[in-house]
Protein backbone atom coordinates (compact mmCIF):
# COMPACT_ATOMS: atom_id res chain seq x y z
CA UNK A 1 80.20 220.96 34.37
CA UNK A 2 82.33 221.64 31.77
CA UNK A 3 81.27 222.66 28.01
CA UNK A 4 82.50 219.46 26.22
CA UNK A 5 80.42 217.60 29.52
CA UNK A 6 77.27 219.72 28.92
CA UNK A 7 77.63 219.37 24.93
CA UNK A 8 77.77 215.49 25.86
CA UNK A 9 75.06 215.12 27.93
CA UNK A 10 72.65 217.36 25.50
CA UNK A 11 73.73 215.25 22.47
CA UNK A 12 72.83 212.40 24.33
CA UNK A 13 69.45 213.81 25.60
CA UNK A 14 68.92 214.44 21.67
CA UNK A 15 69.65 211.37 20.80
CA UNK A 16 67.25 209.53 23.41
CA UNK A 17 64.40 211.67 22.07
CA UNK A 18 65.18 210.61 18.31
CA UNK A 19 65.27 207.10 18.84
CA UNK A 20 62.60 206.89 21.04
CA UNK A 21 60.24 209.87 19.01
CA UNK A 22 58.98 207.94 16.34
CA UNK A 23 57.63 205.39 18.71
CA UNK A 24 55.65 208.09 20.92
CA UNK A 25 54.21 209.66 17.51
CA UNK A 26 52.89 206.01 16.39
CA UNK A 27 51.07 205.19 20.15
CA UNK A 28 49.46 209.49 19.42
CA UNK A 29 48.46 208.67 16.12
CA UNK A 30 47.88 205.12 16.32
CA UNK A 31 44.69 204.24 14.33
CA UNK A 32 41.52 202.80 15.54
CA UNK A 33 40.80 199.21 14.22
CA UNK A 34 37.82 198.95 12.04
CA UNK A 35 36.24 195.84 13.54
CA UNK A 36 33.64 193.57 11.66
CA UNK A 37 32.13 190.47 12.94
CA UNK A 38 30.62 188.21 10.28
CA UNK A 39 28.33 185.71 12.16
CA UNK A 40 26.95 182.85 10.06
CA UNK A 41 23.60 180.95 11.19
CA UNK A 42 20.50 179.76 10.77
CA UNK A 43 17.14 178.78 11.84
CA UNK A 44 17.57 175.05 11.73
CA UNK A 45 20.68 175.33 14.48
CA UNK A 46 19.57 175.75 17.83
CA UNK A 47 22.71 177.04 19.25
CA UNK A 48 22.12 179.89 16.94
CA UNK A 49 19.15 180.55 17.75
CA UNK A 50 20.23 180.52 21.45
CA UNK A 51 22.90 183.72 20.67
CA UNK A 52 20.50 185.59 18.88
CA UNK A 53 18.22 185.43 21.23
CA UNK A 54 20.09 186.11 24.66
CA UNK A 55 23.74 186.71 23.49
CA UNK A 56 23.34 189.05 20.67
CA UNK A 57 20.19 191.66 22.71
CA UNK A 58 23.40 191.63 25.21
CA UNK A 59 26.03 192.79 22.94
CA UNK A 60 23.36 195.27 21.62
CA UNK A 61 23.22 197.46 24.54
CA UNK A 62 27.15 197.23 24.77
CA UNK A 63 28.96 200.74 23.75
CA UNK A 64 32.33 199.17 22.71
CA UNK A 65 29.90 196.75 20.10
CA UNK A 66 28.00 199.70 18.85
CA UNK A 67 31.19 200.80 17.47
CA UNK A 68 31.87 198.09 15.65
CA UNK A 69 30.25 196.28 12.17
CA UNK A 70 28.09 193.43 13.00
CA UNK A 71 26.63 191.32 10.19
CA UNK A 72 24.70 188.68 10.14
CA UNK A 73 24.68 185.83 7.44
CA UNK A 74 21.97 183.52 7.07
CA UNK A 75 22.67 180.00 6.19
CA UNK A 76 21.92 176.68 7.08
CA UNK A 77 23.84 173.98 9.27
CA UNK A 78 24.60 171.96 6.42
CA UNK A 79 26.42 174.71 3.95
CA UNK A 80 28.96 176.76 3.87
CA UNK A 81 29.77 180.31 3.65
CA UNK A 82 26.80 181.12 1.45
CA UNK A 83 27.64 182.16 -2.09
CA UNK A 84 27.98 185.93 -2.89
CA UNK A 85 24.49 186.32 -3.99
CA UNK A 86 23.56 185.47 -0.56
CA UNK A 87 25.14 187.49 1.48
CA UNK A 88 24.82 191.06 2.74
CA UNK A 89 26.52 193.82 0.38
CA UNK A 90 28.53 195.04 3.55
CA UNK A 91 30.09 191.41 3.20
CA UNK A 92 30.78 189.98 0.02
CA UNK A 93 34.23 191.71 -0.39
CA UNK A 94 35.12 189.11 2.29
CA UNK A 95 33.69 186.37 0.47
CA UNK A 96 37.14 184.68 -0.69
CA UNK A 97 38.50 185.56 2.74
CA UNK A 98 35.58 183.86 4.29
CA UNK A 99 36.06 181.02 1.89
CA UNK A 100 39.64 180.90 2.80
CA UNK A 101 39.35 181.16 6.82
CA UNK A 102 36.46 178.65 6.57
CA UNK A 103 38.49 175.82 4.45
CA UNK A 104 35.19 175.30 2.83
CA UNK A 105 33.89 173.83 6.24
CA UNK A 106 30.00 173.27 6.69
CA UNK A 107 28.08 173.62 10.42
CA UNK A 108 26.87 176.71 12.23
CA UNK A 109 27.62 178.99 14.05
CA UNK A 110 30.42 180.78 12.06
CA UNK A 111 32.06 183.94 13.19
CA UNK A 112 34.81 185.58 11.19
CA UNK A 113 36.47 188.80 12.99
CA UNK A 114 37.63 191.23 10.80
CA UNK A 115 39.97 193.90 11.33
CA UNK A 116 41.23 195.98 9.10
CA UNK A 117 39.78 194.35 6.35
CA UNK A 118 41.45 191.07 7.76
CA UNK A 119 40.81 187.39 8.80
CA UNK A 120 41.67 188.29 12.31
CA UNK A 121 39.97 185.25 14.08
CA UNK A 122 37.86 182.68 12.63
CA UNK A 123 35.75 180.22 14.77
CA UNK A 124 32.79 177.84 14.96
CA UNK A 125 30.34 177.68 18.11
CA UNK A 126 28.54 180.53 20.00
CA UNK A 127 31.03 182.52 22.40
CA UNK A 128 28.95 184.81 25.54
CA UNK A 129 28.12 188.65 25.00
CA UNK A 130 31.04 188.66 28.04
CA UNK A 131 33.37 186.99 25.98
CA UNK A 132 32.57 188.72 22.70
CA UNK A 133 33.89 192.37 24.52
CA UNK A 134 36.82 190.69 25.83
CA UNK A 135 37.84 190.08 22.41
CA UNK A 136 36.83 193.55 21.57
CA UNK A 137 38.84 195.10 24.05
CA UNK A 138 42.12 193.19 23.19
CA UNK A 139 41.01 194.05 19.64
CA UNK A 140 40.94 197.77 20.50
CA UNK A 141 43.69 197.87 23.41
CA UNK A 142 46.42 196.19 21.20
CA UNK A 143 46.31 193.63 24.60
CA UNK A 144 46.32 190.03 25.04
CA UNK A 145 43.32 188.09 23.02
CA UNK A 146 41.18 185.95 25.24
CA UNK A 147 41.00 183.10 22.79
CA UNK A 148 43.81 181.46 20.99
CA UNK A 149 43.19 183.41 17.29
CA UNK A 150 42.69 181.13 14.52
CA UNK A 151 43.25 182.57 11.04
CA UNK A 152 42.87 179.08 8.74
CA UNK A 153 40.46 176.14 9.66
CA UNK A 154 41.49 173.21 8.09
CA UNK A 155 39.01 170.76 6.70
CA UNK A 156 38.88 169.01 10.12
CA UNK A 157 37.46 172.25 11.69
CA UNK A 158 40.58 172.62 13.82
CA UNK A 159 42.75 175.13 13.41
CA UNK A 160 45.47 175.17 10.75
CA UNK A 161 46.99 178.58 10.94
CA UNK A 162 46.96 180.29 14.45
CA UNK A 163 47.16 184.17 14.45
């Protein structure tokens, strides 16, 4: 192989590891997502009651949700997010987020995921302890989400921003 060859091939070995460098260093020092799920409900909605009493023990002995936040909200069928007052001091620096992803939208349950200090999925009804690590896992993984992610509600309680 001749020098000019060699000096070629070496520049171009260089070159492959600059470009592709930065992208190795971000996967090595790629943070872990602070997770916190926000789950609104009360006593006077059954299918609340139902998760906490089955779905939530579940999650409970689950590793992956040990490492996350989990708060829970009280508040009745008939409100919405509860005013500041009401809620936990872990969550009221999500209240106008919560007011936000909500549209102001009354009925339980609620469950906002937060990540990173961000609406990352916002959604009414009672999803399985199975279904709740899914989402974790994508969550952690950087993988596929096993629910379509809604950001916004809209009044309607369907989805006005997807994520």
């Amino acid at each position: 192989m001749t020098m000019s060859r060699r000096s070629g091939l070496m520049c171009g070995l260089l070159l492959g590891l600059l470009v592709t460098w930065p992208g190795v260093m971000a996967q090595q020092s790629r943070e872990v997502p602070r997770i916190h799920i926000v789950y609104m409900g009360g006593n006077d909605c059954p299918p609340c009651i139902a998760w906490r009493t089955k779905e939530l023990p579940k999650l409970e002995q689950n590793e992956l949700f040990k490492s996350v936040q989990f708060s829970y909200v009280s508040k009745l069928i008939r409100s919405q997010v509860p005013p500041s007052i009401f809620l936990p001091s872990e969550v009221k620096p999500y209240k106008e987020k919560l007011d936000i992803a909500s549209a102001g939208a009354i009925g339980s349950p609620q469950t906002a995921i937060i990540v990173n200090d961000e609406v990352f999925d916002y959604y009414f009804g009672a999803r399985s302890a199975e279904s709740i690590v899914k989402m974790l896992e994508a969550i952690m993984t950087g993988s596929k989400y096993p629910f379509e992610r809604c950001i916004k509600l809209s009044k309607a309680r369907t989805c006005e921003i997807k994520g």
